[in-house]
Protein backbone atom coordinates (compact mmCIF):
# COMPACT_ATOMS: atom_id res chain seq x y z
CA UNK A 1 43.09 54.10 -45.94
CA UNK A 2 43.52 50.10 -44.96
CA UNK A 3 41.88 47.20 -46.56
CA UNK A 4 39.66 45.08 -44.73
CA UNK A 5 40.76 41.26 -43.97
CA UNK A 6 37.93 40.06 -46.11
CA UNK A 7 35.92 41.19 -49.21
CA UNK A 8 31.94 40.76 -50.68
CA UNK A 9 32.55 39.17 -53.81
CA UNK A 10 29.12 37.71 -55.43
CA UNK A 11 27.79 36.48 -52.30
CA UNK A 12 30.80 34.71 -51.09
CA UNK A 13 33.66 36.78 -48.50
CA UNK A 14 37.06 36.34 -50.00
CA UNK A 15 39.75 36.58 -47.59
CA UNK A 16 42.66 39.06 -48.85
CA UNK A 17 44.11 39.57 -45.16
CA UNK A 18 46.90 38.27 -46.83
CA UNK A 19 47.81 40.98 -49.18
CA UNK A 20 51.35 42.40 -48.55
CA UNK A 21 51.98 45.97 -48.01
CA UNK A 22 53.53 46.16 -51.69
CA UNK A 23 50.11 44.83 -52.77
CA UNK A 24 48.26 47.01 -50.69
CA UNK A 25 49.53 50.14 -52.39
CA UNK A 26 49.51 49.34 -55.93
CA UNK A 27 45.48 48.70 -55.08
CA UNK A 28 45.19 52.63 -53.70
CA UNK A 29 47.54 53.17 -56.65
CA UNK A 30 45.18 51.92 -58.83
CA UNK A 31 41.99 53.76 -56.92
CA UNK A 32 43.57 57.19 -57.75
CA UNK A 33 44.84 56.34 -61.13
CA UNK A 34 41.35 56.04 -62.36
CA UNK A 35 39.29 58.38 -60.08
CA UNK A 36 42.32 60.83 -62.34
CA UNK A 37 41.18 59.33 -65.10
CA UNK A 38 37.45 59.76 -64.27
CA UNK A 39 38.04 63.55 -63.73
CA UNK A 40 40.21 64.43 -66.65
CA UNK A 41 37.25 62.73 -68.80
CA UNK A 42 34.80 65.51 -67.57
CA UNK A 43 33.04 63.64 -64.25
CA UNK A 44 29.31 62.90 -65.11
CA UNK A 45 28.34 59.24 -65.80
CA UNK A 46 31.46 57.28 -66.82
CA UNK A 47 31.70 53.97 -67.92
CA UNK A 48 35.25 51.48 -67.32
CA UNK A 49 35.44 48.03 -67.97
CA UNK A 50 37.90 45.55 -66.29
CA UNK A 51 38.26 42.63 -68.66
CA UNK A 52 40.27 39.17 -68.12
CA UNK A 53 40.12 35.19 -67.94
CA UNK A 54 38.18 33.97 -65.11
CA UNK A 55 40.22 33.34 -61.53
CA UNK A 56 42.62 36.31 -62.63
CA UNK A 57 40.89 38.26 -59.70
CA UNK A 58 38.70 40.56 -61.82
CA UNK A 59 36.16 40.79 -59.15
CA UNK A 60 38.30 41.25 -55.97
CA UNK A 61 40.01 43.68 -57.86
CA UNK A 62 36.41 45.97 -58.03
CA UNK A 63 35.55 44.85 -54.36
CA UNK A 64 38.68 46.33 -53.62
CA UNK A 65 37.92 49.75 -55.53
CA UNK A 66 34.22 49.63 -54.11
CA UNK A 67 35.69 49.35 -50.63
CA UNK A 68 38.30 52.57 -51.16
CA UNK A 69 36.48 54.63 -52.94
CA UNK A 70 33.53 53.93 -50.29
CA UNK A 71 35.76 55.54 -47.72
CA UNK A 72 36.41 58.80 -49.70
CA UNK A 73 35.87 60.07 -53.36
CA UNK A 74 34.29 62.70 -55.35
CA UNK A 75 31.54 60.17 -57.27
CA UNK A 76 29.66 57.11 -56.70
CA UNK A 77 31.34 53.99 -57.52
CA UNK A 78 29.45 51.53 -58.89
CA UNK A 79 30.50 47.29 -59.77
CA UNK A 80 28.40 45.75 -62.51
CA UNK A 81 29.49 42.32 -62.91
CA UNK A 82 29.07 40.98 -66.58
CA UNK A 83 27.26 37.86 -65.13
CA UNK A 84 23.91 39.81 -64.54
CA UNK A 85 23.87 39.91 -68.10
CA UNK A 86 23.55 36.12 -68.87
CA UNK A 87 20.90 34.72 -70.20
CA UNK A 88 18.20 33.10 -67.83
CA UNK A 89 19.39 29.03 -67.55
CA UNK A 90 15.57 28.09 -68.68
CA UNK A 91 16.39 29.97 -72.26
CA UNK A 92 20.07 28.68 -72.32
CA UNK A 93 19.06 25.37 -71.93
CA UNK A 94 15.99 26.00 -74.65
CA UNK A 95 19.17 26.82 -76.96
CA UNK A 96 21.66 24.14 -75.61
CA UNK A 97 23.77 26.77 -74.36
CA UNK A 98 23.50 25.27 -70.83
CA UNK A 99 26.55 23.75 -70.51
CA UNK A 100 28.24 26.79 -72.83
CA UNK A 101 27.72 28.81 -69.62
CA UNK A 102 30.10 31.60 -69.30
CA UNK A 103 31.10 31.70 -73.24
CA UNK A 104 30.56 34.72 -75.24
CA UNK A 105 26.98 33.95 -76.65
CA UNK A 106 25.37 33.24 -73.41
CA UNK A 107 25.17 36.56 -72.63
CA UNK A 108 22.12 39.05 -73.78
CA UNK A 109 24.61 41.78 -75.37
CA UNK A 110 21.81 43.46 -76.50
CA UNK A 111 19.93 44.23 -72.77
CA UNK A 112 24.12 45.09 -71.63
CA UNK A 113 24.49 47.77 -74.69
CA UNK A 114 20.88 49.40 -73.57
CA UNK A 115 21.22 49.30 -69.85
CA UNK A 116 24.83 51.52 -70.32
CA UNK A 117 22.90 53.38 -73.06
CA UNK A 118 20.55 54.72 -70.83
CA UNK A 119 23.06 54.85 -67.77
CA UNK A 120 25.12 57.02 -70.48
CA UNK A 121 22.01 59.31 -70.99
CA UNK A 122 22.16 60.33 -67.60
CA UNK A 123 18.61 58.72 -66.97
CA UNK A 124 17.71 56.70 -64.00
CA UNK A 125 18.49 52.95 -64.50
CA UNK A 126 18.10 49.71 -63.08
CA UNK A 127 20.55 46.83 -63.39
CA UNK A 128 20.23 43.52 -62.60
CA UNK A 129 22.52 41.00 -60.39
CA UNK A 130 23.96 37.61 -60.69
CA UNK A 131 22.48 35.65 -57.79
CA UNK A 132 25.48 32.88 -56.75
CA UNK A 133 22.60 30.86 -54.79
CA UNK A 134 19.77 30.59 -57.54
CA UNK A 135 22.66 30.97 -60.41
CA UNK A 136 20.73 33.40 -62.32
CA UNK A 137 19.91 36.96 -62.59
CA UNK A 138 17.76 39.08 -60.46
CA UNK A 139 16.30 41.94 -62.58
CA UNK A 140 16.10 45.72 -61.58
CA UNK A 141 18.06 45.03 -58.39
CA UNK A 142 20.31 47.95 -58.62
CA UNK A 143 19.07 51.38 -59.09
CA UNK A 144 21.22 54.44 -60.47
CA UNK A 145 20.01 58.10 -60.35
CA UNK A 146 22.67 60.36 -59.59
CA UNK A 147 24.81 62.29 -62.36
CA UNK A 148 28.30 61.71 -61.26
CA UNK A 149 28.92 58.31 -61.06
CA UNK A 150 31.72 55.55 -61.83
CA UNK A 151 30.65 52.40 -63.53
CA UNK A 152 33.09 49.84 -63.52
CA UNK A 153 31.75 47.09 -65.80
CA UNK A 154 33.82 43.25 -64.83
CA UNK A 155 33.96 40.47 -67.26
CA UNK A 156 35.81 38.32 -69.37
CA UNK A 157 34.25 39.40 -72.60
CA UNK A 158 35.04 42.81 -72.51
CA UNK A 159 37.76 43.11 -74.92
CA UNK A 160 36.41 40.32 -77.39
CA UNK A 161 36.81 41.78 -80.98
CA UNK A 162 33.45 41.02 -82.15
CA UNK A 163 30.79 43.80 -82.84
CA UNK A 164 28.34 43.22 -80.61
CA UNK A 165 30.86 43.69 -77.86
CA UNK A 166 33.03 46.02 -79.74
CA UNK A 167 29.54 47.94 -79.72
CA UNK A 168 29.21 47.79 -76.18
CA UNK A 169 32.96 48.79 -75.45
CA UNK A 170 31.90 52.07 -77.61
CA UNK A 171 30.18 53.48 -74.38
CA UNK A 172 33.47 52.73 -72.06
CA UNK A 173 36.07 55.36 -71.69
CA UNK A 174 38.67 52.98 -70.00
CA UNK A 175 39.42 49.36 -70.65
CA UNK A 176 41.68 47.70 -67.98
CA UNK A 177 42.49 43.87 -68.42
CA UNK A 178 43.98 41.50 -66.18
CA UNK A 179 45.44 38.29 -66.56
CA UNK A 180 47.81 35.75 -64.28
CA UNK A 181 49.05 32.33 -65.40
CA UNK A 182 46.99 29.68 -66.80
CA UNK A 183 48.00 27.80 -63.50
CA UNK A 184 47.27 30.33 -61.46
CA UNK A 185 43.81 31.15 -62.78
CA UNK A 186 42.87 27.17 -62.70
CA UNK A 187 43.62 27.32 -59.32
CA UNK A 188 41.29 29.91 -58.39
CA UNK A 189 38.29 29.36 -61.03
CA UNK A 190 38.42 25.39 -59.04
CA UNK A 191 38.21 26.50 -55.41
CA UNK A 192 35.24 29.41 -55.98
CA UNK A 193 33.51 26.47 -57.98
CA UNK A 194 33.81 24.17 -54.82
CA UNK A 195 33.22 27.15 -52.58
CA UNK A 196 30.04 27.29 -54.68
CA UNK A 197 28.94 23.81 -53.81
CA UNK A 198 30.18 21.62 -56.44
CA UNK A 199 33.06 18.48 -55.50
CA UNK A 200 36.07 18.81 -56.24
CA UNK A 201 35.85 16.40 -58.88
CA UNK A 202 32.86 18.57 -60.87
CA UNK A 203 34.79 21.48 -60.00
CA UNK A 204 38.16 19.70 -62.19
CA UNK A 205 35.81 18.39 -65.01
CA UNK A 206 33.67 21.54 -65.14
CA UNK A 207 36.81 23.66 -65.68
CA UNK A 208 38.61 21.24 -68.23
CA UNK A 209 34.98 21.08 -69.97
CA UNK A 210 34.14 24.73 -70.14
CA UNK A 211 36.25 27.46 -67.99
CA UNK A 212 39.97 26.45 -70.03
CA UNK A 213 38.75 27.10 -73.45
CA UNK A 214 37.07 30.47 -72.82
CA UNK A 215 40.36 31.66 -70.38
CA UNK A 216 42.22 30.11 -73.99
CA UNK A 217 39.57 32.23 -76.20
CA UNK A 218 39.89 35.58 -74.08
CA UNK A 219 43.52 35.42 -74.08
CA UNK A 220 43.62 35.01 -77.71
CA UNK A 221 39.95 37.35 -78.78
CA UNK A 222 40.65 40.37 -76.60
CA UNK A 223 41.86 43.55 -77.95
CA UNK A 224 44.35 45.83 -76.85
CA UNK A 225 43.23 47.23 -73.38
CA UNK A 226 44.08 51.01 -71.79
CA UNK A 227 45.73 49.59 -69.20
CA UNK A 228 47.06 46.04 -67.90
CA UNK A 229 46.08 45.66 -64.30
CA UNK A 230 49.12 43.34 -62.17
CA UNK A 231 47.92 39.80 -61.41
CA UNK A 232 47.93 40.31 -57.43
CA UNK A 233 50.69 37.73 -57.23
CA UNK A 234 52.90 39.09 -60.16
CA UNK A 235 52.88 42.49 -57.99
C-alpha cells in the first residue's frame, strides 16, 4: 500500500510527497496497530481520539489512516474533526468568545458527548463538518449507519482533565496524542493560517494572540494518553 503525494485535509491538499520511506512505514505501522486494537475491543462501533497542540499534524495523521484503511480493512473508517463541534461564530461573538476561537469553551461539549452517545448506541447519526471557507460548521453533513465502524475523533482538547471532556473521553476506547516542538508546531499552525487567507502578519499576531497559549494549555491540561503518536519529523 503507497501513500499518495498529497492529502484532503479540511478543504485544503497538503503535500506529504515528501515523507521518507522510514516515515512511510511507521504510518502503515500505525494503521494496523489500531485496526488490532479495534478488533481485540470486540469490532462494532468504536470510538479513538487523537489529541495534540495544533500544527503537530493531528489531521494529516487521520487523512493518512482514512487513505489506508480506504484501500483495505475490515470496518469503515471514519475522521471527525473536533472543529465541527465549535460553536457557531454569531453565538461566540454573542459571548465574546470570538477571538477565544479554538480554546476549550468554544466548543458545544454537550452536542460532541450526544452525537458519540448515539454513534455508541449503534443508531444512525449525523455529524456535522467544519467548513474552512465559511469558518463554521455545517450540520448533519455526515451520515453513519453501519455497525462496524472506526471513529477516530481529532482535536486538541481531547485529553483536557476537565469533566465535561473527561465525560466525553468516557465513550473512547483509545486515546493517542501527538505533539512536536513548540517551534515546529508555530511553524505549521502560521502557514495553514496564511494558506487560509490571512497575511502573514495576522497569521504571526493571530498565533502569538491565541494559538501559543492553548498549544501551552494542552501541553500542560492533557492527561495521560494510550499511546504517543511520533511527530512526523521526530520519526
Amino acid at each position: 500500500m503507497s501513500l499518495p503525494d498529497e492529502v484532503n485535509v479540511t478543504e485544503q491538499m497538503v503535500d506529504i510527497s515528501s515523507l521518507t520511506k522510514k516515515q512511510t512505514n511507521y504510518y502503515k505501522h500505525l494503521a494496523r496497530e489500531l485496526e488490532d486494537k479495534y478488533n481485540e475491543i470486540g469490532k462494532g462501533r468504536q470510538v479513538f481520539t487523537l489529541s495534540g497542540p495544533a500544527g503537530s499534524g493531528k489531521s494529516v495523521v487521520s487523512a493518512i489512516l482514512n487513505h489506508l484503511y480506504s484501500l483495505e480493512a475490515s470496518f469503515i473508517f471514519v475522521n471527525i474533526g473536533l472543529d465541527a463541534f465549535h460553536f457557531e461564530n454569531a453565538y461566540l461573538a454573542d459571548k465574546k468568545l470570538l477571538d477565544a476561537k479554538g480554546r476549550f469553551d468554544t466548543y458545544d461539549t454537550v452536542k460532541l458527548f450526544d452525537k458519540m452517545l448515539t454513534f455508541k448506541a449503534g443508531q444512525p447519526v449525523l455529524f456535522p463538518y467544519y467548513s474552512r471557507e465559511i469558518h463554521n460548521p455545517i450540520e448533519d453533513t455526515l451520515q453513519v449507519t453501519k455497525s462496524n465502524v472506526l471513529l477516530l475523533l481529532e482535536g486538541q482538547w481531547l485529553l483536557r482533565d476537565s469533566d465535561d471532556w473527561s465525560k466525553v473521553r468516557e465513550l473512547s476506547s483509545f486515546n493517542l496524542y501527538v505533539q512536536g516542538s513548540i517551534e515546529d508546531m508555530r511553524e505549521n499552525v502560521i502557514r495553514r493560517h496564511i494558506v487560509g487567507g490571512r497575511t502573514t502578519d495576522e497569521a504571526m499576531n493571530f498565533y502569538a494572540q491565541n494559538d501559543l497559549s492553548n498549544t501551552e494549555l494542552v501541553m500542560s491540561s492533557s492527561v495521560t494518553p494510550d499511546k504517543k503518536v511520533l511527530f512526523y519529523k521526530d520519526i
